[in-house]
C-alpha atoms as a PDB file:
ATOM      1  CA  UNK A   1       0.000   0.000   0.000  1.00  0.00           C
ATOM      2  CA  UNK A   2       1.436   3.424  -0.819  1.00  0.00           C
ATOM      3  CA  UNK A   3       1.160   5.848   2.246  1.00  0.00           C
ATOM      4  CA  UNK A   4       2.624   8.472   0.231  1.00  0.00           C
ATOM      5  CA  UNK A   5      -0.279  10.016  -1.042  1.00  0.00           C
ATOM      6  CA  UNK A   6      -1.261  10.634   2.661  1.00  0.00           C
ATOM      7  CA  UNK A   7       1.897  12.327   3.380  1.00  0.00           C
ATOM      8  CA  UNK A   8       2.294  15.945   3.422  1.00  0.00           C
ATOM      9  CA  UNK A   9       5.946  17.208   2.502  1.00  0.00           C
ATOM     10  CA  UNK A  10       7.639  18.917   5.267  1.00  0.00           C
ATOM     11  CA  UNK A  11       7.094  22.890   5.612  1.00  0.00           C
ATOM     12  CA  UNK A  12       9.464  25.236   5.522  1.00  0.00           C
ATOM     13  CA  UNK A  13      10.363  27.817   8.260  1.00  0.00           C
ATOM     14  CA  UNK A  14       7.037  30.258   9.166  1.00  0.00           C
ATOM     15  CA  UNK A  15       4.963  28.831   6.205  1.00  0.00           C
ATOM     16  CA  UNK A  16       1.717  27.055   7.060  1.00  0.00           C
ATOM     17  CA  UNK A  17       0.888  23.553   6.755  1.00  0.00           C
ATOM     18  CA  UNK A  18      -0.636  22.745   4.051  1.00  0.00           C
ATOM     19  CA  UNK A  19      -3.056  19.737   4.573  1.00  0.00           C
ATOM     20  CA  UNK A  20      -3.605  17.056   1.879  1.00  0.00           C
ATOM     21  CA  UNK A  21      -6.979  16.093   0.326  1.00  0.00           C
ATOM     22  CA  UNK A  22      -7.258  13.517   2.603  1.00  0.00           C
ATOM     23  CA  UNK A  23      -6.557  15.025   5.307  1.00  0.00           C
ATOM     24  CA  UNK A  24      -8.978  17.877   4.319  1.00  0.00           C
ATOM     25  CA  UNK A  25     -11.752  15.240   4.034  1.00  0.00           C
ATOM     26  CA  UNK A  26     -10.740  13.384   7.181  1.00  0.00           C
ATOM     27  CA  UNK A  27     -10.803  16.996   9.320  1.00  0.00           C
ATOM     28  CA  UNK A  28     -14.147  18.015   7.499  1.00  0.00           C
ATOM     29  CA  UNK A  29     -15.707  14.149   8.438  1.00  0.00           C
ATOM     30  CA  UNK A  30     -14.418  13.899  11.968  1.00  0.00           C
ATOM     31  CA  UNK A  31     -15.848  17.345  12.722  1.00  0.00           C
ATOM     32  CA  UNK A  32     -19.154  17.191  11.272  1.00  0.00           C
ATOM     33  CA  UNK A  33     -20.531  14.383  12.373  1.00  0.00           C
ATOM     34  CA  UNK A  34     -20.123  15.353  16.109  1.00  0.00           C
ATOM     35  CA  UNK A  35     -22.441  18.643  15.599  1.00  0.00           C
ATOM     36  CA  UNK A  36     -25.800  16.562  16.060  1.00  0.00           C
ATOM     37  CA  UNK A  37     -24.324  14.885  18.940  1.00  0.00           C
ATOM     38  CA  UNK A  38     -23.024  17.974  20.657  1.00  0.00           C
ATOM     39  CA  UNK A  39     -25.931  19.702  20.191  1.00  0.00           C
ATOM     40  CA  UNK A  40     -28.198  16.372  21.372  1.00  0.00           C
ATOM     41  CA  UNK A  41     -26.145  16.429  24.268  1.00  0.00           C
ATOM     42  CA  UNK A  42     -26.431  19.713  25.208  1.00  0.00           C
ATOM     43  CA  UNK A  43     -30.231  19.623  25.149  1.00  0.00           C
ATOM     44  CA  UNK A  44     -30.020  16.296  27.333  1.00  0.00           C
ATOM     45  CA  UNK A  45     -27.474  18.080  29.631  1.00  0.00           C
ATOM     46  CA  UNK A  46     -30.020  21.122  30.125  1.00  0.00           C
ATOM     47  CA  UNK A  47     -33.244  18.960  30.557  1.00  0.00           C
ATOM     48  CA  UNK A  48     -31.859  16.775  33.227  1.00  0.00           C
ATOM     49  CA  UNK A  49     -30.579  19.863  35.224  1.00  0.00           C
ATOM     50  CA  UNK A  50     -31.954  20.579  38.543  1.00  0.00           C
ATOM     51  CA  UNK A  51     -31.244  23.809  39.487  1.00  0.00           C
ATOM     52  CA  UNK A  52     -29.729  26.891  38.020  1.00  0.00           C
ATOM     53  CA  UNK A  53     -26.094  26.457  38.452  1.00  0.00           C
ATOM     54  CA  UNK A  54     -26.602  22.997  36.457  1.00  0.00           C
ATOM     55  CA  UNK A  55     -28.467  24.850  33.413  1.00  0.00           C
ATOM     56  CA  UNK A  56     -25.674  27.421  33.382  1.00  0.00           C
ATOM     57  CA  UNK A  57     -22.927  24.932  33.173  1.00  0.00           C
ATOM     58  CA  UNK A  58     -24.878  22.684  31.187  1.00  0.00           C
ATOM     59  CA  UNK A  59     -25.838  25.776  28.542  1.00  0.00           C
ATOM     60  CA  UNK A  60     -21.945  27.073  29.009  1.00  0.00           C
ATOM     61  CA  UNK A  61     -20.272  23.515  28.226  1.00  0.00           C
ATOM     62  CA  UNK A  62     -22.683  22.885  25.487  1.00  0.00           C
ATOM     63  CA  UNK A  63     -22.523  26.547  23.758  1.00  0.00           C
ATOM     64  CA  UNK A  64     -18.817  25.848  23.693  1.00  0.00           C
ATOM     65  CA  UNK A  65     -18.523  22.060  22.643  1.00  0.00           C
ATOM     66  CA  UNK A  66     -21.691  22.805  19.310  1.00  0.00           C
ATOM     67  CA  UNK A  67     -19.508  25.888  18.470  1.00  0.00           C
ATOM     68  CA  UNK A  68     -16.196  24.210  18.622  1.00  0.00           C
ATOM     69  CA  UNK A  69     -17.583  21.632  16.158  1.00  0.00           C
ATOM     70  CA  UNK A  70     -19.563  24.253  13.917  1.00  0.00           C
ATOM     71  CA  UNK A  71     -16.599  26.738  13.658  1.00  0.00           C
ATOM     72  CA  UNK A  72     -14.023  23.771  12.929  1.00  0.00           C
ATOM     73  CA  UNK A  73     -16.737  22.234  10.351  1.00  0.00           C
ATOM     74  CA  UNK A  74     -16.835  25.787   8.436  1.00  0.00           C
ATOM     75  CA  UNK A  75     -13.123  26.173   8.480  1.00  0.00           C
ATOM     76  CA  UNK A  76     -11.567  22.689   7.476  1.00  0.00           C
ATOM     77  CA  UNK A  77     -14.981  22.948   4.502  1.00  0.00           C
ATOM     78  CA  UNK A  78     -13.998  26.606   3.208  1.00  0.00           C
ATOM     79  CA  UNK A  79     -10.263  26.034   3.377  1.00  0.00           C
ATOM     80  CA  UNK A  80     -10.838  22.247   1.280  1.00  0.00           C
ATOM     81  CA  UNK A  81     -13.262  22.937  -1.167  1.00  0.00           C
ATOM     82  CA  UNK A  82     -14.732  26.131  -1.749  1.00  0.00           C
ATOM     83  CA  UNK A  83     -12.157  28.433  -3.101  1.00  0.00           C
ATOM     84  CA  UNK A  84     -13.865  31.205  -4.253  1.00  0.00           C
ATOM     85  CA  UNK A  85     -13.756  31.945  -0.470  1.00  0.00           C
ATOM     86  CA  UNK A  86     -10.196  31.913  -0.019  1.00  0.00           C
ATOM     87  CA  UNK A  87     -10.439  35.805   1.214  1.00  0.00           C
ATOM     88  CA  UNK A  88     -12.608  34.238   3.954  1.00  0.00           C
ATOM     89  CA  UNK A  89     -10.271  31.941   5.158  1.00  0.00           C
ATOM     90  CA  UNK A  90      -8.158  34.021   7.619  1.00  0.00           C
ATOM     91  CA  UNK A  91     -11.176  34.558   8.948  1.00  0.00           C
ATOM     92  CA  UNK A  92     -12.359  31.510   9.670  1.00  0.00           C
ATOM     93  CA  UNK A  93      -9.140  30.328  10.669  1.00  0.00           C
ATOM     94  CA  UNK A  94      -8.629  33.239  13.938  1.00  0.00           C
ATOM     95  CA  UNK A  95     -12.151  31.812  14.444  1.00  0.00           C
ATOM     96  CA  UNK A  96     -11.522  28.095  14.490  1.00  0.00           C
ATOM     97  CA  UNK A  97      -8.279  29.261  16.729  1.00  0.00           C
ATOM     98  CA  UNK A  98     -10.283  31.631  19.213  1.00  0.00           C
ATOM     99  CA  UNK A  99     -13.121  29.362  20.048  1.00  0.00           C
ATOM    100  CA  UNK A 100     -10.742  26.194  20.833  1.00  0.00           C
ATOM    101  CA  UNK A 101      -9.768  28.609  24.026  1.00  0.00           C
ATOM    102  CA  UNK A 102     -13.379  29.482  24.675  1.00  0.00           C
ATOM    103  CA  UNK A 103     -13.935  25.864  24.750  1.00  0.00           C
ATOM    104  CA  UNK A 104     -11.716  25.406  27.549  1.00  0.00           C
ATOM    105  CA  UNK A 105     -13.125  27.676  29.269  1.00  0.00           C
ATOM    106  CA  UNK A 106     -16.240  26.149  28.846  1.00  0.00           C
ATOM    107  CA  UNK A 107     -15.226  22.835  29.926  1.00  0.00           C
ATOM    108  CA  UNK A 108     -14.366  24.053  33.447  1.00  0.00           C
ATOM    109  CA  UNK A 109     -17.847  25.934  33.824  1.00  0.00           C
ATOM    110  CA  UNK A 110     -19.006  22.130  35.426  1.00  0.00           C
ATOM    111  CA  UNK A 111     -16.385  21.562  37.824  1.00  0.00           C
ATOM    112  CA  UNK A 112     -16.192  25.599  39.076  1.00  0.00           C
ATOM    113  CA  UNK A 113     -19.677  25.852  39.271  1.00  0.00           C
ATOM    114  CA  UNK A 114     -20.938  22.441  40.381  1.00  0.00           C
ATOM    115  CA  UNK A 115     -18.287  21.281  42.614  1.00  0.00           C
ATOM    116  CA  UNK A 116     -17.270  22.780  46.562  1.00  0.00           C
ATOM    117  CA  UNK A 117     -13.983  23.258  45.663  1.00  0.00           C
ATOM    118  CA  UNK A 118     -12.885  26.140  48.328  1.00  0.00           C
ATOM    119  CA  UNK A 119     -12.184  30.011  48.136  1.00  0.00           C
ATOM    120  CA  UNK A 120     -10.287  29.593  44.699  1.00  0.00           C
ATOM    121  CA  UNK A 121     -13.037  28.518  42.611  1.00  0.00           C
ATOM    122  CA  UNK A 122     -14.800  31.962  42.517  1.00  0.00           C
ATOM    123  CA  UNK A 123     -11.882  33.076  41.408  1.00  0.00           C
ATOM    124  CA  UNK A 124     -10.731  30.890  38.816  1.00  0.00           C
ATOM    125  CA  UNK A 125     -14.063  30.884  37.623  1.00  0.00           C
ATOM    126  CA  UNK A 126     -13.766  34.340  35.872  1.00  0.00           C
ATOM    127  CA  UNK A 127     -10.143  33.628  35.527  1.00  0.00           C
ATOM    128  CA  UNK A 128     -10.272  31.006  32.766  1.00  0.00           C
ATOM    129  CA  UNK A 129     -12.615  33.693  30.412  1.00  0.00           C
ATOM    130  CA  UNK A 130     -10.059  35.901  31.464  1.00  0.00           C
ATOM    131  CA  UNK A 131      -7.308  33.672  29.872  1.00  0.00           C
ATOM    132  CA  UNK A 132      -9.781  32.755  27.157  1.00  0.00           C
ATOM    133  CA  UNK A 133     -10.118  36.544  26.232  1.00  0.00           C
ATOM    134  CA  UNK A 134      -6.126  36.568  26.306  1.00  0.00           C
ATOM    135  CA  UNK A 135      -5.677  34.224  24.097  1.00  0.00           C
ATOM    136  CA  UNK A 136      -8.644  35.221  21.779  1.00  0.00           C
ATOM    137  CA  UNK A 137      -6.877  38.916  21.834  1.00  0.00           C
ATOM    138  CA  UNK A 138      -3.490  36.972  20.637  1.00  0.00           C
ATOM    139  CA  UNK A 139      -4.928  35.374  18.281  1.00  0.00           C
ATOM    140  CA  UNK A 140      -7.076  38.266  16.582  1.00  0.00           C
ATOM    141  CA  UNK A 141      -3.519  40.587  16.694  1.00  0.00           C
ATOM    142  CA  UNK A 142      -0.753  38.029  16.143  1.00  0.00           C
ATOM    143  CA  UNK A 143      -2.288  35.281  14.260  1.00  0.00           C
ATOM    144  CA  UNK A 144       0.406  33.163  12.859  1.00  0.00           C
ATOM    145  CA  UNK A 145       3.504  35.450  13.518  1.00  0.00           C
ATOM    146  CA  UNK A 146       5.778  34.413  16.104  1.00  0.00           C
ATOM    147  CA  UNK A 147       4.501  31.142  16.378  1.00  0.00           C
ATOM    148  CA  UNK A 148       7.238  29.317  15.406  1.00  0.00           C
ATOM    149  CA  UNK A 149       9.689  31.453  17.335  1.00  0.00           C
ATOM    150  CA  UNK A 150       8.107  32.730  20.625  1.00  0.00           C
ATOM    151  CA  UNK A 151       5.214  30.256  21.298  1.00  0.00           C
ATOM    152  CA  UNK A 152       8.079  27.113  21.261  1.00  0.00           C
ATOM    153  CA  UNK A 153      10.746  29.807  22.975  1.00  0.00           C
ATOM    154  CA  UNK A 154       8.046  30.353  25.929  1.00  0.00           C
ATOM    155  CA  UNK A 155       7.324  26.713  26.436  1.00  0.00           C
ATOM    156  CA  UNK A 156      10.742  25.436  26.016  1.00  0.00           C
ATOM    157  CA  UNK A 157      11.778  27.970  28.612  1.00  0.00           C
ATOM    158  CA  UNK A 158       8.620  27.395  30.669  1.00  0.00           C
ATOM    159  CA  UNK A 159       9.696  23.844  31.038  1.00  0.00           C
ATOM    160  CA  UNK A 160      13.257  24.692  31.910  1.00  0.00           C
ATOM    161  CA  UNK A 161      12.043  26.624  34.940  1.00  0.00           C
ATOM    162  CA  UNK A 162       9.710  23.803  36.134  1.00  0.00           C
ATOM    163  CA  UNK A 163      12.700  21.786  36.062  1.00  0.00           C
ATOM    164  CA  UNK A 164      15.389  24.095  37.277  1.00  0.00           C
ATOM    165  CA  UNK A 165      17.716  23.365  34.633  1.00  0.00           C
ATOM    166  CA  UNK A 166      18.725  26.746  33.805  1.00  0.00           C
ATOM    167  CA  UNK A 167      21.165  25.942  30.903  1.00  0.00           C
ATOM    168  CA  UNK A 168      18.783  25.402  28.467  1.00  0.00           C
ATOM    169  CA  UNK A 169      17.586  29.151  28.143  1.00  0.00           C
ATOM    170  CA  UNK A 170      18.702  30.855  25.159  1.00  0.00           C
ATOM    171  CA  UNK A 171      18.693  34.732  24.303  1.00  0.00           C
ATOM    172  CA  UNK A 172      16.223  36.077  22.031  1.00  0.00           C
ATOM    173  CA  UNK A 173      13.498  34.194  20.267  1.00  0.00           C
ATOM    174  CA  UNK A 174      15.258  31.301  18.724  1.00  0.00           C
ATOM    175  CA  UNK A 175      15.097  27.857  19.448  1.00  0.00           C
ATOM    176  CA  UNK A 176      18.532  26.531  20.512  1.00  0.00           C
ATOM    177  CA  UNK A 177      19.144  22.342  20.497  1.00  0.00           C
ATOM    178  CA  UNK A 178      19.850  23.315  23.858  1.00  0.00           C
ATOM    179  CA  UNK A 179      15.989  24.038  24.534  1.00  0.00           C
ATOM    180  CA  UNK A 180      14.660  21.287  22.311  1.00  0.00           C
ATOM    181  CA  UNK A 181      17.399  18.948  24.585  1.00  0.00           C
ATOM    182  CA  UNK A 182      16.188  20.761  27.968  1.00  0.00           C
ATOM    183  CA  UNK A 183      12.292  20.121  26.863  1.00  0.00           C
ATOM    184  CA  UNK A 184      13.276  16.142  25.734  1.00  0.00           C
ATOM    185  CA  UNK A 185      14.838  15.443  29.053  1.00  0.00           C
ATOM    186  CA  UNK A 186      12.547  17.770  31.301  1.00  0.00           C
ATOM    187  CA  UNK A 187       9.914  14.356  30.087  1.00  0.00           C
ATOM    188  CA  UNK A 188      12.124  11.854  31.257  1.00  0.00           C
ATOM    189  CA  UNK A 189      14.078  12.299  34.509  1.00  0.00           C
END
């Protein structure tokens, strides 16, 4: 069987990946068939609630898992087949990007609001849409530049503080071996 087909050559420095056909189709599939579900879900999740903090997480969570799937679906379907909306697909790209972090968000609306979890949980409860905002601001002003440098620079060095190994940081926004070597070993010892 030739797998080749499936592959994607590799991409160069700060271009984007280019998915193939398949891959477009696969993305497209696996996204669109769980909209009907999510949204099923959702409804059961807000029928069986008893009181109001269960309809609010229910509602929350299920806003946020429908739209992840919707917003995906659109994307991976305008940037596959329908080209005569290329100018749309920036668009729907920051989208597909801003509402994975409002899904996370969403996903701890259950356990903040439907849990005794201690003085914290107040807090972190507008703190995640906080962070969700962050990130939503990042991605509507720096969409695609820095990625490759900063984002991996920030979690490389992230890592290398959680550790303590302090060797691995680097100056400025390149990615030394050092740091790829400091993140490799920061998984193993």
């Amino acid at each position: 069987m030739n797998l080749v087909r499936f592959m994607n050559n590799r991409v160069p420095p700060n271009k984007r990946y280019q998915p193939t056909e398949y891959e477009h189709a696969a993305n497209c599939a696996t996204h669109a068939m769980w909209i009907i579900p999510s949204l099923l879900g959702s409804s059961l999740l807000h029928y069986e609630s008893e009181d109001r903090w269960e309809r609010l997480s229910a509602w929350v969570y299920g806003a946020g898992l429908s739209s992840l799937f919707i917003i995906s679906t659109l994307f991976h379907t305008v940037t596959w087949k329908k080209s005569h909306l290329r100018s749309m697909e920036q668009c729907f790209h920051m989208c597909d990007r801003m509402v994975i972090y409002f899904f996370i968000a969403a996903s701890y609306a259950p356990w903040l609001n439907l849990r005794e979890l201690g003085p914290w949980a107040c807090h972190m409860r507008w703190l995640v849409w906080v962070m969700a905002s962050f990130g939503t601001t990042y991605v509507f002003f720096f969409h695609e530049r820095f990625v490759p440098t900063l984002t991996a620079s920030l979690e490389s060095n992230w890592l290398c503080v959680h550790t303590g190994d302090r060797s691995c940081f680097n100056v400025g926004n390149t990615i030394s071996k050092n740091n790829y070597k400091c993140v490799i070993n920061s998984f193993f010892t």
